[in-house]
Protein backbone atom coordinates (compact mmCIF):
# COMPACT_ATOMS: atom_id res chain seq x y z
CA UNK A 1 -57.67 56.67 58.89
CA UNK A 2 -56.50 54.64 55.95
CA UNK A 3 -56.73 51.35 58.55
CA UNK A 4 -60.05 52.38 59.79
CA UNK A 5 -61.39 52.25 56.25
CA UNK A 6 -59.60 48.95 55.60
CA UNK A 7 -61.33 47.16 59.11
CA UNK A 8 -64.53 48.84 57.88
CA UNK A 9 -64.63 47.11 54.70
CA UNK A 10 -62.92 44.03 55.93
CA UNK A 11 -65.77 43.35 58.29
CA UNK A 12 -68.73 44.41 55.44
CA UNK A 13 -66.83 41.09 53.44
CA UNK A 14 -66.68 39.22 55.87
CA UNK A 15 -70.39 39.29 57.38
CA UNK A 16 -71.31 39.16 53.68
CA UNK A 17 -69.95 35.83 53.18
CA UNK A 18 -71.25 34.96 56.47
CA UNK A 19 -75.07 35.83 55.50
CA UNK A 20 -74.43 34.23 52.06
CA UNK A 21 -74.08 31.09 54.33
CA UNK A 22 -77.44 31.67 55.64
CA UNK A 23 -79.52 32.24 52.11
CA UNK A 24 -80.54 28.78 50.92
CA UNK A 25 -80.48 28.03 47.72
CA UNK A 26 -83.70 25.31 47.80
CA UNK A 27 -86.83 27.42 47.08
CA UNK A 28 -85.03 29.78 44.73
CA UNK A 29 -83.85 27.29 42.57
CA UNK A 30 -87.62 25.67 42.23
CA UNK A 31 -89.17 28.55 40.61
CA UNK A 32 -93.21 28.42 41.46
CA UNK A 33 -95.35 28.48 38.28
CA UNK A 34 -99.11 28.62 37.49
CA UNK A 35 -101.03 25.84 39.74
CA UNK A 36 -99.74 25.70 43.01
CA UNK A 37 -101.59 25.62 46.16
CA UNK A 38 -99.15 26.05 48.90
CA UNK A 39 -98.56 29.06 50.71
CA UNK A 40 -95.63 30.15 49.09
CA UNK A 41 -97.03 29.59 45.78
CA UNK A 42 -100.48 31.65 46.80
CA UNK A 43 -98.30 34.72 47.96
CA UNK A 44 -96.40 34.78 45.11
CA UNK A 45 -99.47 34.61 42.92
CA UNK A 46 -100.79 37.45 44.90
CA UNK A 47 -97.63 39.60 43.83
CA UNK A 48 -97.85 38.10 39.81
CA UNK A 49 -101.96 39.55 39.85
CA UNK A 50 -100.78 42.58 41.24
CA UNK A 51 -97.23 43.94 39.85
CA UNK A 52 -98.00 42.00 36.63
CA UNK A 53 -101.58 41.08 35.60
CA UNK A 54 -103.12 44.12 37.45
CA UNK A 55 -106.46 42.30 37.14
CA UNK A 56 -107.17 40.30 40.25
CA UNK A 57 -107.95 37.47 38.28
CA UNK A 58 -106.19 34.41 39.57
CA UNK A 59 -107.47 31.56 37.27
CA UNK A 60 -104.07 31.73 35.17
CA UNK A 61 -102.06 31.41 38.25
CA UNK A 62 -103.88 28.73 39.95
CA UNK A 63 -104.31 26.89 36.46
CA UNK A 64 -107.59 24.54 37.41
CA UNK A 65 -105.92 23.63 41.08
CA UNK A 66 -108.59 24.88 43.37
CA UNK A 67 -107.24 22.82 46.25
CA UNK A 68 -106.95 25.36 48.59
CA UNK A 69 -108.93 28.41 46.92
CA UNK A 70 -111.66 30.35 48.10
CA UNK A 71 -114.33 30.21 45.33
CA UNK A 72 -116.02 34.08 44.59
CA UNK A 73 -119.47 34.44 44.04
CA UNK A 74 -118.91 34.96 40.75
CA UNK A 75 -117.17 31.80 40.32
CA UNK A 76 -113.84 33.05 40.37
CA UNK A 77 -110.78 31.14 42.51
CA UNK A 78 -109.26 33.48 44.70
CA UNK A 79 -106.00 31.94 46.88
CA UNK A 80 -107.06 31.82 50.72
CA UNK A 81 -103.64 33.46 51.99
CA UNK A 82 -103.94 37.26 52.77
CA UNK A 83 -102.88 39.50 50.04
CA UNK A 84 -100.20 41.94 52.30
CA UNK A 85 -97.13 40.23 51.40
CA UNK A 86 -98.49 39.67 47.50
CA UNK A 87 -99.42 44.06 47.83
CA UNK A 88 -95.66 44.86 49.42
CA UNK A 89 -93.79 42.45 46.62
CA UNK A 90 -95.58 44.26 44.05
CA UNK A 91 -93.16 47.06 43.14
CA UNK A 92 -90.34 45.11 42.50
CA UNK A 93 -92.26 42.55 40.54
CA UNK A 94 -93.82 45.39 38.21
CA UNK A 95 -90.07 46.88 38.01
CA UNK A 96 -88.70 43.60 37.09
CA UNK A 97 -90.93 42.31 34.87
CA UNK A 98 -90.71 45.94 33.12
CA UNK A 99 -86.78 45.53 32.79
CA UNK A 100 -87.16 41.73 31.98
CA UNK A 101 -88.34 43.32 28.01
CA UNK A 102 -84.68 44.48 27.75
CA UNK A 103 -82.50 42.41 29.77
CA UNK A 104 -81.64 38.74 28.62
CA UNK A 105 -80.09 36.64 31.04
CA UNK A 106 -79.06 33.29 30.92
CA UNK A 107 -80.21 31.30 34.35
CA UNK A 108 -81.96 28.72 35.90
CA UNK A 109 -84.68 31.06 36.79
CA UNK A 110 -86.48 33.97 35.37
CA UNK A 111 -85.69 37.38 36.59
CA UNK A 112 -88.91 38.03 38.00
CA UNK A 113 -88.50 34.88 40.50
CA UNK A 114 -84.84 36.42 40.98
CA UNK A 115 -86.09 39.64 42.23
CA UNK A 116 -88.72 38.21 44.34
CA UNK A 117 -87.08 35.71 46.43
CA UNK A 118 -84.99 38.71 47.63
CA UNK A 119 -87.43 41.53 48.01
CA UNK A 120 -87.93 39.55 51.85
CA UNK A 121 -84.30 40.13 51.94
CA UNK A 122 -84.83 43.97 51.14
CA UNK A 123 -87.79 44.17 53.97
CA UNK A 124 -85.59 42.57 56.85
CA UNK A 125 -82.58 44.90 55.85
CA UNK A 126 -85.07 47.87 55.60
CA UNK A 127 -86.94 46.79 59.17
CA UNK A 128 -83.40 46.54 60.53
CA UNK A 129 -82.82 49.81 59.41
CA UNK A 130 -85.90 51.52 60.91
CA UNK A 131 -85.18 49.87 64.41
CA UNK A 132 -81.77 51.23 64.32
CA UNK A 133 -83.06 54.74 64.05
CA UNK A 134 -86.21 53.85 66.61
CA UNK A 135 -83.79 53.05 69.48
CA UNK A 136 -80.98 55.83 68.55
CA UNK A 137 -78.06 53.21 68.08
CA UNK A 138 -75.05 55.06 67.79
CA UNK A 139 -72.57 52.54 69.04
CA UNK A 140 -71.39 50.03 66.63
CA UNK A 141 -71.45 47.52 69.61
CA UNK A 142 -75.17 47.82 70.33
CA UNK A 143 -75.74 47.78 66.50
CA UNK A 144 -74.14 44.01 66.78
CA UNK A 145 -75.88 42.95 69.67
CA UNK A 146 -79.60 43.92 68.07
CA UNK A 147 -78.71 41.79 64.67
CA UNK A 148 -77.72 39.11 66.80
CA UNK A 149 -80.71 39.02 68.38
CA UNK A 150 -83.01 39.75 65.55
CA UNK A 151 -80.74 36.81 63.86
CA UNK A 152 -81.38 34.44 66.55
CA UNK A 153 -84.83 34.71 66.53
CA UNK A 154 -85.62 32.93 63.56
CA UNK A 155 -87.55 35.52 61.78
CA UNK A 156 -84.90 35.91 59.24
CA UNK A 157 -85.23 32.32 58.13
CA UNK A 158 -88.02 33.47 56.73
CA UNK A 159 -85.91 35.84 54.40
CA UNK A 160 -82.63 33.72 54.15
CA UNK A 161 -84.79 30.54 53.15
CA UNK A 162 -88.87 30.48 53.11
CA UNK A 163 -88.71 33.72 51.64
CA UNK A 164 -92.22 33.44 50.12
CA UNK A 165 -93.96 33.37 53.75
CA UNK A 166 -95.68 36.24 55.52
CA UNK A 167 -93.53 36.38 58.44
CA UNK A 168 -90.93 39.12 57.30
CA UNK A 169 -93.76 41.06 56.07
CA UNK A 170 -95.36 41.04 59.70
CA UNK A 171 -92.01 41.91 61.25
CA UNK A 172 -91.43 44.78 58.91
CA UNK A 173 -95.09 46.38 59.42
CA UNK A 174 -94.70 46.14 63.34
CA UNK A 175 -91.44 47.78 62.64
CA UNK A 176 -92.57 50.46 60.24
CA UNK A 177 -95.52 51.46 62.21
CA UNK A 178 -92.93 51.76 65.26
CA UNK A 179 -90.79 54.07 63.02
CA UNK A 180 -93.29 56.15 62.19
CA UNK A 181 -94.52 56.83 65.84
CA UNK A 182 -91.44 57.81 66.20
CA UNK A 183 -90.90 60.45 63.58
CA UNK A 184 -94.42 62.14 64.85
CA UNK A 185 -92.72 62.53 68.24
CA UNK A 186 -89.13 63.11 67.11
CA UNK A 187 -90.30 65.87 64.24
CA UNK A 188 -88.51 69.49 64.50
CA UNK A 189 -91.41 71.33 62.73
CA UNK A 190 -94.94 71.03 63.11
CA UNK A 191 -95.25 71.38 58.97
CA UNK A 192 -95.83 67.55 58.07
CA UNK A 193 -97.66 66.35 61.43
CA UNK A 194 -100.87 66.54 60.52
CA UNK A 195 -99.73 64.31 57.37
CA UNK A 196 -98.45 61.82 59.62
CA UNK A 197 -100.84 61.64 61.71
CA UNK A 198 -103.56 61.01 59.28
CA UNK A 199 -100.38 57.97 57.52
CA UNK A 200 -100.41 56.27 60.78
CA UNK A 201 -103.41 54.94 60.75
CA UNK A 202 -103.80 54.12 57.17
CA UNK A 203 -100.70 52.09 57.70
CA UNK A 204 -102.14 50.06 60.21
CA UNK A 205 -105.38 49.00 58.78
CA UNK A 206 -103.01 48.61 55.62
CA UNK A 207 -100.12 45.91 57.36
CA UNK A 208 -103.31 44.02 58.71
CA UNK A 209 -103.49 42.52 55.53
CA UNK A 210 -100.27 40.45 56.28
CA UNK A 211 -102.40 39.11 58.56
CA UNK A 212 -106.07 39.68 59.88
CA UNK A 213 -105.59 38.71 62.93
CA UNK A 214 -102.87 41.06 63.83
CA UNK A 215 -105.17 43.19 65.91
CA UNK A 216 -102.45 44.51 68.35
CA UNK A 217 -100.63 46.69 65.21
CA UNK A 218 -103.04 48.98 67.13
CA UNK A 219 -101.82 49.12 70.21
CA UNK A 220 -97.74 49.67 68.98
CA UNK A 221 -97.89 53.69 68.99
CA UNK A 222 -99.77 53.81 72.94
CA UNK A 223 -96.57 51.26 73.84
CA UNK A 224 -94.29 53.49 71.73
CA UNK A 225 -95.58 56.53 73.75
CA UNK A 226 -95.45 55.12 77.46
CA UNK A 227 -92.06 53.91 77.04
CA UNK A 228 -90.85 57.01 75.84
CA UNK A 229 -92.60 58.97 78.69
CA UNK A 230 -94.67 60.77 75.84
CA UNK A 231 -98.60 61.19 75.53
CA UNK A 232 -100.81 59.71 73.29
CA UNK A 233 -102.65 62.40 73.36
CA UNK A 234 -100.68 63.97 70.97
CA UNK A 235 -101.97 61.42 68.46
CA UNK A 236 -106.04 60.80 69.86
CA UNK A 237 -106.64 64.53 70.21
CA UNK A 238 -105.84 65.49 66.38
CA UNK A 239 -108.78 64.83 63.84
CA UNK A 240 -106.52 63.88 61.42
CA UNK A 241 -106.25 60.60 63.65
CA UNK A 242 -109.69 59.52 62.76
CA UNK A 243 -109.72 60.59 59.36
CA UNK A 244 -106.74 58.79 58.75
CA UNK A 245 -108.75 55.62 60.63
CA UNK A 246 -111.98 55.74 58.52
CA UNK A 247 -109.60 55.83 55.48
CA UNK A 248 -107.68 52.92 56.59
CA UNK A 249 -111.05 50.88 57.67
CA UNK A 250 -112.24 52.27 53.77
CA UNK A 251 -109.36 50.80 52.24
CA UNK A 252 -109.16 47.30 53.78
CA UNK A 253 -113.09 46.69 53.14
CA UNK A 254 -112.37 47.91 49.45
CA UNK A 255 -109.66 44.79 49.28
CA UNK A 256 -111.50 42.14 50.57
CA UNK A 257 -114.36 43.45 47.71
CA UNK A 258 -111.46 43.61 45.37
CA UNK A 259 -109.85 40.42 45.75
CA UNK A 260 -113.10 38.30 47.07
CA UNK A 261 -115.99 40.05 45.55
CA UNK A 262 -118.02 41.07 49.00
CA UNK A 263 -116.91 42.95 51.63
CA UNK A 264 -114.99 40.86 54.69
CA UNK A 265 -114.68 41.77 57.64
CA UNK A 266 -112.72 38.78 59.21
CA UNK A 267 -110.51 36.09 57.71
CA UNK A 268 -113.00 33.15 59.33
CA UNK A 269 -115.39 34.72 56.34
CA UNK A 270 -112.78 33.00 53.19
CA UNK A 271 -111.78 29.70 55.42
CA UNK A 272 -114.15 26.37 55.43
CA UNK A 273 -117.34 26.95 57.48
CA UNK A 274 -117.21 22.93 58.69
CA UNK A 275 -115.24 19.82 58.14
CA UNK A 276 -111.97 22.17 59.23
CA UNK A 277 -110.73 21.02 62.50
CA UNK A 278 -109.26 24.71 63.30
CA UNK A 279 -112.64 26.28 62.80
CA UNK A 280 -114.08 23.49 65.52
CA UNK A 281 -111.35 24.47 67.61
CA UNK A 282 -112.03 27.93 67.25
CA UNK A 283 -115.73 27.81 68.30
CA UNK A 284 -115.13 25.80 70.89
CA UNK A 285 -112.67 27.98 72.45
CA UNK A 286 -115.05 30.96 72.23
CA UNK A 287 -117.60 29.31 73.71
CA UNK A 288 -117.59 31.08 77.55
CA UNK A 289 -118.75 27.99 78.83
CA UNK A 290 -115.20 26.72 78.42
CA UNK A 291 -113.65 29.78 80.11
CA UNK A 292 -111.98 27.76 82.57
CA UNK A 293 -110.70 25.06 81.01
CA UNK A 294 -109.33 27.71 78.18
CA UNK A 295 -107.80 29.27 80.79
CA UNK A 296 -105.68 26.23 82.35
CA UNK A 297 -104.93 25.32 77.81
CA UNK A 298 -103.80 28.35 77.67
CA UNK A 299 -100.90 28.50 80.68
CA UNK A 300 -99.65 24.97 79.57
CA UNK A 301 -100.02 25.83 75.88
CA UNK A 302 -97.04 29.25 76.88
CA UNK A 303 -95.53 26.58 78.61
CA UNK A 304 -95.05 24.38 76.11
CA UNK A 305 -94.48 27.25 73.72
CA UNK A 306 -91.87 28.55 75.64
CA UNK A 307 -89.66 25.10 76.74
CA UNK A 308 -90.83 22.13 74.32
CA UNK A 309 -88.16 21.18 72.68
CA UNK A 310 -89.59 21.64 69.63
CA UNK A 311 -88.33 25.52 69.15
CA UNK A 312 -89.35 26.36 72.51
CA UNK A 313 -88.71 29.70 72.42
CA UNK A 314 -86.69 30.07 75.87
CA UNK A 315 -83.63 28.51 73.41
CA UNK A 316 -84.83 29.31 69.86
CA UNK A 317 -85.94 32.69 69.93
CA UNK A 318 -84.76 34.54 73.11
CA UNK A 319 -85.70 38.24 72.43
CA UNK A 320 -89.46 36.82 72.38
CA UNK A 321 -89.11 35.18 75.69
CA UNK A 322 -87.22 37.67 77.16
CA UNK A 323 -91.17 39.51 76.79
CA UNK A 324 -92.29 37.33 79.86
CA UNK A 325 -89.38 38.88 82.00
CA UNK A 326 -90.32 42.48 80.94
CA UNK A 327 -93.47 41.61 81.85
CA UNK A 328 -92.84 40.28 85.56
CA UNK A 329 -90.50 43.39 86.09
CA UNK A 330 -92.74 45.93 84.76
CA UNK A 331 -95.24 44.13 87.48
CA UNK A 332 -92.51 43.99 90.39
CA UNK A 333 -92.08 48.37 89.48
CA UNK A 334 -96.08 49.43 89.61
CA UNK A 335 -95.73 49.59 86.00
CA UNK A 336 -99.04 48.74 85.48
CA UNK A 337 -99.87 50.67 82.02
CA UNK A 338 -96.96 49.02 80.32
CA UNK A 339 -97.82 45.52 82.17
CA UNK A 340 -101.47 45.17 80.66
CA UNK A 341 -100.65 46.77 77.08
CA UNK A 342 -97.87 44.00 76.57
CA UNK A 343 -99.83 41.29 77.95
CA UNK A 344 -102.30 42.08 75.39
CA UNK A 345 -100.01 42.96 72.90
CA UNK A 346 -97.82 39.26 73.35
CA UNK A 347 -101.46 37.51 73.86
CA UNK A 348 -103.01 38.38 70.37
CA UNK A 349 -100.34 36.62 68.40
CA UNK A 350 -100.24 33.70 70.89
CA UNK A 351 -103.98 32.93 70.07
CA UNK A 352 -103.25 31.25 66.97
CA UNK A 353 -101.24 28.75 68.79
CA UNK A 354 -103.67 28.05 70.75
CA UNK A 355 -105.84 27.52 67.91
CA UNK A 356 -104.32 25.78 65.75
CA UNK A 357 -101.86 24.03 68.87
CA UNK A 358 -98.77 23.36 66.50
CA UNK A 359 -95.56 26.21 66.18
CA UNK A 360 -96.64 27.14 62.74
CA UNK A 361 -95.29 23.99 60.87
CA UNK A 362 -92.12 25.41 59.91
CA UNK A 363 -89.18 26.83 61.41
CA UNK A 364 -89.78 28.92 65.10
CA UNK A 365 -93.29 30.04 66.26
CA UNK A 366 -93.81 32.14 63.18
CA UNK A 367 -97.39 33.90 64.78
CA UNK A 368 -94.85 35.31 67.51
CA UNK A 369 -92.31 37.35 64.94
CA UNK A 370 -94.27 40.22 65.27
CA UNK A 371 -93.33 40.09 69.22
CA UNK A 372 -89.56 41.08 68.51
CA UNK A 373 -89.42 44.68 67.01
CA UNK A 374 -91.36 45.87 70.48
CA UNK A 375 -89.48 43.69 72.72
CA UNK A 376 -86.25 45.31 70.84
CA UNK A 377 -87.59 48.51 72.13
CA UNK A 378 -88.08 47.45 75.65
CA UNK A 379 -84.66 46.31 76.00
CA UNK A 380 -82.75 49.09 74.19
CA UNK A 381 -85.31 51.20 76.41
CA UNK A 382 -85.17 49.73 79.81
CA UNK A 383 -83.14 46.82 80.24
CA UNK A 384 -79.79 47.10 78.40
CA UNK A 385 -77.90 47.58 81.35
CA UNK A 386 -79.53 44.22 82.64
CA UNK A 387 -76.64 42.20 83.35
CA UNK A 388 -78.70 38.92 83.24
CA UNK A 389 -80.83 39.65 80.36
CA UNK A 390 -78.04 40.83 78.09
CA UNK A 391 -76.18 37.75 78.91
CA UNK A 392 -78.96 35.54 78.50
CA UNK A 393 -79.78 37.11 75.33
CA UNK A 394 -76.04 36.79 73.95
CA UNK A 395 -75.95 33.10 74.82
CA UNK A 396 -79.39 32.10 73.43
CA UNK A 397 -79.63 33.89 70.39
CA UNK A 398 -76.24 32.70 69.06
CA UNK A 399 -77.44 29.12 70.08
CA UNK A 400 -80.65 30.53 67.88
CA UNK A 401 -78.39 31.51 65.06
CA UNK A 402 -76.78 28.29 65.12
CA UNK A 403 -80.32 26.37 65.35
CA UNK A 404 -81.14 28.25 62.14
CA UNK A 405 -77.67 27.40 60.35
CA UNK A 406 -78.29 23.59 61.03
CA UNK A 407 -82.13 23.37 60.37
CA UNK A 408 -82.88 20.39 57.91
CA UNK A 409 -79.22 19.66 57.45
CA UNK A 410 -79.72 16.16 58.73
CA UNK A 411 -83.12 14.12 59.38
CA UNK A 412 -82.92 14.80 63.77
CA UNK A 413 -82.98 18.17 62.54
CA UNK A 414 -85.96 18.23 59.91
CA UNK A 415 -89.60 18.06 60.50
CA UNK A 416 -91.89 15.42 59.92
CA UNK A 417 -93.35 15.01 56.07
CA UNK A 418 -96.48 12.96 57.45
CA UNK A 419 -98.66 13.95 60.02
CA UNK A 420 -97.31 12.99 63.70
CA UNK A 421 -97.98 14.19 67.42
CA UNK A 422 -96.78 17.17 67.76
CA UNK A 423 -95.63 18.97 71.05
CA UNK A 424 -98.77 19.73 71.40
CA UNK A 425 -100.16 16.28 71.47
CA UNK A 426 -101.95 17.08 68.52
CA UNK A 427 -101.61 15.12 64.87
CA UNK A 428 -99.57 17.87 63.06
CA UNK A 429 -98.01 17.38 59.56
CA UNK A 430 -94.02 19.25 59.84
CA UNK A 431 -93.55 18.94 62.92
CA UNK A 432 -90.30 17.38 64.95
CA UNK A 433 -91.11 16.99 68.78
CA UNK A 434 -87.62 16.35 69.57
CA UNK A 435 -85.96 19.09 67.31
CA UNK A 436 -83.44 20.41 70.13
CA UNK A 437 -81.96 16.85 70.80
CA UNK A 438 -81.57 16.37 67.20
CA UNK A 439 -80.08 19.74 66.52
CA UNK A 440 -77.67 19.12 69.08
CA UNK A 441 -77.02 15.69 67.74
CA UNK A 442 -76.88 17.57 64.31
CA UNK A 443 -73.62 19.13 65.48
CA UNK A 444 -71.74 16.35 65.28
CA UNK A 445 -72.49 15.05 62.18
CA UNK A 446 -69.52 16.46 59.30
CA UNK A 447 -72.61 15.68 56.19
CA UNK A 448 -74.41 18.82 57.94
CA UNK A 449 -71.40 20.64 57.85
CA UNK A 450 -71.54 19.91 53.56
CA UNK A 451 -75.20 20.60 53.01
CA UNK A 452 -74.56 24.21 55.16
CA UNK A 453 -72.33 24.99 52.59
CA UNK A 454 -73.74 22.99 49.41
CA UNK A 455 -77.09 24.81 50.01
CA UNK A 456 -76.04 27.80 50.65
CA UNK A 457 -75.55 30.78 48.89
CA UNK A 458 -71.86 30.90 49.96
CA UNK A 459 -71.24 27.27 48.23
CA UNK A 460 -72.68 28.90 44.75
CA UNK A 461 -70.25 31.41 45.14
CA UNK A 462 -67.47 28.52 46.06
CA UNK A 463 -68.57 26.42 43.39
CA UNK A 464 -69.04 28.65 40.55
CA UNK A 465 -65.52 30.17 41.35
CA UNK A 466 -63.79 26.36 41.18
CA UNK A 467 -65.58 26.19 37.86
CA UNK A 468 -63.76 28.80 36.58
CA UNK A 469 -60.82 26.78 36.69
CA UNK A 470 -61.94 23.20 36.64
CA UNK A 471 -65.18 20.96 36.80
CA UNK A 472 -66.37 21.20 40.79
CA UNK A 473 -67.84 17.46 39.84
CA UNK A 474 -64.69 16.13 39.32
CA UNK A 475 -63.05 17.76 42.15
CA UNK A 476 -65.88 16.94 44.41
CA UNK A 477 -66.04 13.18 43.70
CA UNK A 478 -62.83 13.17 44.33
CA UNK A 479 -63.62 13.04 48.05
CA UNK A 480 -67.49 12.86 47.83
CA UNK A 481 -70.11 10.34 46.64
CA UNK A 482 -72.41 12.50 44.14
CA UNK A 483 -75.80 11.15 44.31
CA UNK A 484 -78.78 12.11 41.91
CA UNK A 485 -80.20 15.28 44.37
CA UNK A 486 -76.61 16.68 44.63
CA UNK A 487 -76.36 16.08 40.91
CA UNK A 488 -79.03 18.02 40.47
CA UNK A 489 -78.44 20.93 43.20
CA UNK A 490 -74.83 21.26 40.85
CA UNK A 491 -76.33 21.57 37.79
CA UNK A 492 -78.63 24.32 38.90
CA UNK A 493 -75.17 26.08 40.67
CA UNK A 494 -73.94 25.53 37.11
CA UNK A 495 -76.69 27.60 35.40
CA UNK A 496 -77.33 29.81 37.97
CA UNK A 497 -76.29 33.75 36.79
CA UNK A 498 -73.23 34.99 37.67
CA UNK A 499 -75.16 38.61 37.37
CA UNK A 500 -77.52 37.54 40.25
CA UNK A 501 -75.23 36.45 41.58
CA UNK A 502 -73.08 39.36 41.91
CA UNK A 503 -76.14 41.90 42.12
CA UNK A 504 -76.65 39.72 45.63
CA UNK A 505 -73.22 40.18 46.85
CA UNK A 506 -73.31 44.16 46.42
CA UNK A 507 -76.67 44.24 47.85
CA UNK A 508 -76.01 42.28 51.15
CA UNK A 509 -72.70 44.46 51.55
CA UNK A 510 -74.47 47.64 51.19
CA UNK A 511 -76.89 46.83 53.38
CA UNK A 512 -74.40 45.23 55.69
CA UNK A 513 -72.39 48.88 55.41
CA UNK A 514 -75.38 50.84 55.79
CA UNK A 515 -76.22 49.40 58.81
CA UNK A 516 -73.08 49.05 60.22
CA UNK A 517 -71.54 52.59 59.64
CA UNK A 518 -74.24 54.90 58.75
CA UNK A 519 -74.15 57.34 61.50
CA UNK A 520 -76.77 60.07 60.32
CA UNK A 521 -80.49 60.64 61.93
């Protein structure tokens, strides 16, 4: 027993240090202040007005940079970005900035920064979590194989690194609107149903503010239902349903005359109404006139998407392909319900590529996250004992896990700072149409082997430890040339808090050990 306990915790240290490897260290050691107009500065500003200010008033956050603002009737800026991930963030921000009054640390970067360039963290733990329970994982085996595929997907880059991105916050409201389908159909008294029932709803409407254009959070509870050989009806027939719907639809048209000052009711509403190239594209592709043609962009657009080799998702993000082969077998079995819902289900988030024809200028196809939770459910559902697919899955989405490990570590890996052609063939600023060559390439190079570990959450550890005992400058010259930007990235290791540091050590491994070993529910 005594053993057992040992491997358990063993293992918990172990995968800690290995997901230490994976949290960068670049965005949370730039802390964003007051008049910034990229998206991860607008999303944290969202999360400031609301766990701090409480007042909806952005013009101390954007400080006179307007750049990228949507200007209110009444004058005031308002950031363009949608407010969801700013609305979820909250909490924590109001809780640090709250302890902040009686905690002093010494660090590189305030606490409230700290606390929010990890709350992604807490969200992909958390969806992780809910997924477990959704597909009844009691083997520790088939507990591995989902992280690994969640992990080589490329969503959790957007925890482990771009933290201050939507795309966690998308994969977690997929994945809590999943989990609570599934506690309406798995409850063992009828006394909170009604409750539910009414939540569901008002959860949906609410996680379309991650993103607009999520339209098919709709449609996860009628997949949830036909997979698990269930009726919807249980849902549609209850009049708490559409109370719960009207409240929702209340609630989201109250935000956008919160936060913009008149009520919204689509995202096209707070973006440029000419001289943006998107918007052309958009009208143009709505025009029916270009049915046709849209039709033929739209097949070589999924193939592209799905084989370029810039993150084509057959070799960067395998659970998402793996969609089309659900898909074709679903058709091949008469399954016809479960063949049209996921078509349209995979089809709304491939629209913005379409639209916008680049992968979402930064890591992966970041529209397509939302893809994975339900694809999880298909496979733990139907295909696990798929021979092909599981091995296909394995192989990819550790090459996917490895793709994320080596992104930007040398320049064939990085993406473009200036605007290039894209994959695409469309002039597209980040972009790197050759990214699987040059991540391949990228193995063989020993200076991305350093910047893994120098940029890594894993080298602060490493580094702050050696300083216990001697300068890691010294030591490091010793085999190393230090330029100016490693300089730099030392002297921020230096200062960083050895009580962050430690609070995200304990974290990951109870996360890691929750995951891992819980066996309740």
């Amino acid at each position: 027993m005594l053993k057992f306990a040992n491997n358990k915790v063993t293992t918990c240290i172990f995968l800690t240090l290995v997901i230490l490897l994976f949290i960068k260290v670049d965005y949370r050691f730039k802390e964003i202040y007051s008049g910034g107009a990229q998206d991860d500065s607008s999303y944290y500003y969202h999360a400031q007005t609301i766990g701090i200010d409480k007042d909806f008033d952005y013009t101390n956050q954007l400080n006179g940079n307007y750049k990228d603002a949507y200007i209110r009737s009444d004058g005031l800026p308002v950031p363009r970005q949608s407010i969801g991930p700013g609305f979820l963030a909250a909490p924590f921000l109001y809780l640090s900035n709250l302890f902040s009054k009686f905690i002093s640390t010494q660090s590189n970067i305030s606490i409230n920064y700290f606390i929010y360039s990890f709350v992604s963290c807490f969200y992909l733990f958390l969806s992780l979590y809910f997924l477990k329970k959704i597909v009844k994982i009691r083997k520790i085996t088939d507990m591995y194989k989902l992280c690994i595929f969640i992990f080589g997907s490329g969503v959790t880059y957007y925890a482990f690194e771009r933290f201050s991105m939507s795309a966690i916050y998308e994969f977690f409201s997929v994945c809590l609107i999943l989990y609570l389908t599934h506690i309406i159909y798995n409850l063992k008294t009828l006394k909170y149903m009604n409750l539910y029932i009414f939540i569901l709803p008002v959860l949906q409407f609410l996680m379309l503010m991650n993103r607009w254009n999520n339209y098919h959070l709709f449609l996860i509870p009628i997949i949830y239902t036909i997979l698990n050989n269930r009726k919807f009806t249980k849902i549609s027939q209850n009049i708490y349903f559409y109370l719960g719907n009207v409240t929702g639809l209340a609630l989201f048209l109250f935000h956008t005359k919160l936060v913009y000052g008149e009520f919204i009711y689509s995202q096209k509403g707070i973006y440029p109404t000419s001289g943006w190239v998107v918007g052309e594209r958009l009208e143009k592709f709505l025009q029916f006139e270009n049915l046709l043609e849209n039709i033929a962009i739209s097949f070589k657009y999924l193939f592209i998407t799905s084989f370029s080799m810039e993150f084509g998702i057959f070799y960067f993000s395998a659970i998402i392909f793996s969609g089309l082969f659900f898909l074709i077998t679903y058709l091949y079995q008469r399954k016809f319900k479960l063949f049209f819902l996921l078509s349209v289900y995979y089809l709304i988030p491939f629209l913005p590529i379409l639209i916008f024809e680049n992968h979402g200028t930064s890591y992966g196809f970041r529209y397509l996250f939302t893809i994975i939770p339900i694809n999880i459910l298909v496979f733990f559902k139907d295909f696990i004992k798929n021979k092909f697919i599981n091995y296909y899955l394995y192989v990819f989405s550790i090459f996917g896990i490895l793709s994320q490990l080596f992104f930007e570590t040398t320049a064939l890996a990085s993406l473009s700072e200036t605007t290039i052609i894209n994959s695409f063939n469309s002039k597209s600023p980040y972009s790197n149409p050759n990214y699987l060559s040059g991540v391949l390439k990228s193995f063989l190079e020993p200076s991305a082997y350093l910047k893994i570990i120098f940029t890594s959450f894993f080298g602060v550890l490493v580094l702050k430890f050696i300083n216990l005992f001697t300068v890691s400058e010294d030591l490091i010259e010793n085999y190393y040339t230090i330029d100016q930007q490693l300089a730099d990235l030392l002297s921020s290791i230096n200062s960083y808090s050895w009580g962050y540091l430690f609070l995200v050590i304990l974290l990951i491994y109870a996360s890691i050990n929750n995951l891992l070993y819980d066996k309740k529910g």
